[in-house]
C-alpha atoms as a PDB file:
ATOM      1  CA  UNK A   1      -2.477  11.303 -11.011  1.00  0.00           C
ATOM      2  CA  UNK A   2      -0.148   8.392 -12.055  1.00  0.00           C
ATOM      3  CA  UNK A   3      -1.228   5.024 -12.746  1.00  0.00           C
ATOM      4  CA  UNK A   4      -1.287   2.739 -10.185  1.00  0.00           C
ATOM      5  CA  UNK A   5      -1.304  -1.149 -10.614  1.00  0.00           C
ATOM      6  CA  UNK A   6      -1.864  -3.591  -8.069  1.00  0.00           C
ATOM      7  CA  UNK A   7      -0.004  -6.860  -7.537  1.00  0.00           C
ATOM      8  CA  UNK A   8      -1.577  -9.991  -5.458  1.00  0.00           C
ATOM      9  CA  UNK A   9       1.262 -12.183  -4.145  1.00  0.00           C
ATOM     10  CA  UNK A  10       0.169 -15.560  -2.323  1.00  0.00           C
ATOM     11  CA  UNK A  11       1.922 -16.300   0.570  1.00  0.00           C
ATOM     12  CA  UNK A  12       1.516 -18.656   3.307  1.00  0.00           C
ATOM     13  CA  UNK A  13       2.049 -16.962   6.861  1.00  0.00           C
ATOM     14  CA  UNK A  14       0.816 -19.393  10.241  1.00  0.00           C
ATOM     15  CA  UNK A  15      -2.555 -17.253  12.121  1.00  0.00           C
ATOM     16  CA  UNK A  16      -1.958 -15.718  15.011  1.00  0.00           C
ATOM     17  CA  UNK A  17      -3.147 -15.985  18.280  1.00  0.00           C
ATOM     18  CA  UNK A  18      -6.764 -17.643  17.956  1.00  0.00           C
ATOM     19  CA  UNK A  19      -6.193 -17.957  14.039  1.00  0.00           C
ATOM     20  CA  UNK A  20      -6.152 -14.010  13.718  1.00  0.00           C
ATOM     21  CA  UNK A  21      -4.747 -12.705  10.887  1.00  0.00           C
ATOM     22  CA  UNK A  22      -2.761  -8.800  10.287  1.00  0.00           C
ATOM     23  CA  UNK A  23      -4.911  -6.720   8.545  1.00  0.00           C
ATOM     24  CA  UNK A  24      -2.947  -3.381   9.236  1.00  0.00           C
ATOM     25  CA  UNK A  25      -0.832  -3.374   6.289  1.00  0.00           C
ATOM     26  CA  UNK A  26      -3.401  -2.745   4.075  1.00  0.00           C
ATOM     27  CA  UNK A  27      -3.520   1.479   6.079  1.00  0.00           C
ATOM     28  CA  UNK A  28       0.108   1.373   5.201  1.00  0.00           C
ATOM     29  CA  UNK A  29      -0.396   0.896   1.718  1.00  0.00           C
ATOM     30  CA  UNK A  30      -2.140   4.031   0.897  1.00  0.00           C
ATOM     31  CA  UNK A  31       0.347   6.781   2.526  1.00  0.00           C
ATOM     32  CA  UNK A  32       3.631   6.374  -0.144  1.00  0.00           C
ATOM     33  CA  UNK A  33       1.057   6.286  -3.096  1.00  0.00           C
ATOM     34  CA  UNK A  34      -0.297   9.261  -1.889  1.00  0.00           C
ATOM     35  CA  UNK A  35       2.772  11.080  -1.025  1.00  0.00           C
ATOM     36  CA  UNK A  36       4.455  10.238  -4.206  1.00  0.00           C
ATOM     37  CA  UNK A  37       2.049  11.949  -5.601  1.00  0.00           C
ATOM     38  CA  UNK A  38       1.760  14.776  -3.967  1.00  0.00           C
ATOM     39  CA  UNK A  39       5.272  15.779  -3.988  1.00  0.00           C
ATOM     40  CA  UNK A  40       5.156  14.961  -8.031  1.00  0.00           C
ATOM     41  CA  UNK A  41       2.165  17.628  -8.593  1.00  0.00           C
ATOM     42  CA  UNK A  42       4.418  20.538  -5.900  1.00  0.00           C
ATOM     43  CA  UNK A  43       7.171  19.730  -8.129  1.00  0.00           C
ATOM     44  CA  UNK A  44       5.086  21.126 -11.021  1.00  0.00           C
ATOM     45  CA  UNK A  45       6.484  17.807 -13.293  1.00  0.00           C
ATOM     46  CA  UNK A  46       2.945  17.381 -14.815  1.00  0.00           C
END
């Protein structure tokens, strides 16, 4: 599996409705990762 680094990046965004905030990025983040990697091991580049 490759290396994976993570990056924090402040940003200000306004709260939603009632000061809610988006969480759903964060199930986003896992899929390319993921893929990426799984096409790199079928490819047989290892």
């Amino acid at each position: 599996m490759s290396e994976m680094v993570t990056i924090l990046v402040e940003s200000y965004e306004d709260p939603g409705p009632f000061g809610a905030k988006s969480i759903a990025e964060i199930r986003i983040n896992g899929a390319l990762p993921a893929l990426t990697n799984a096409i790199y091991d079928a490819v047989g580049l290892d």
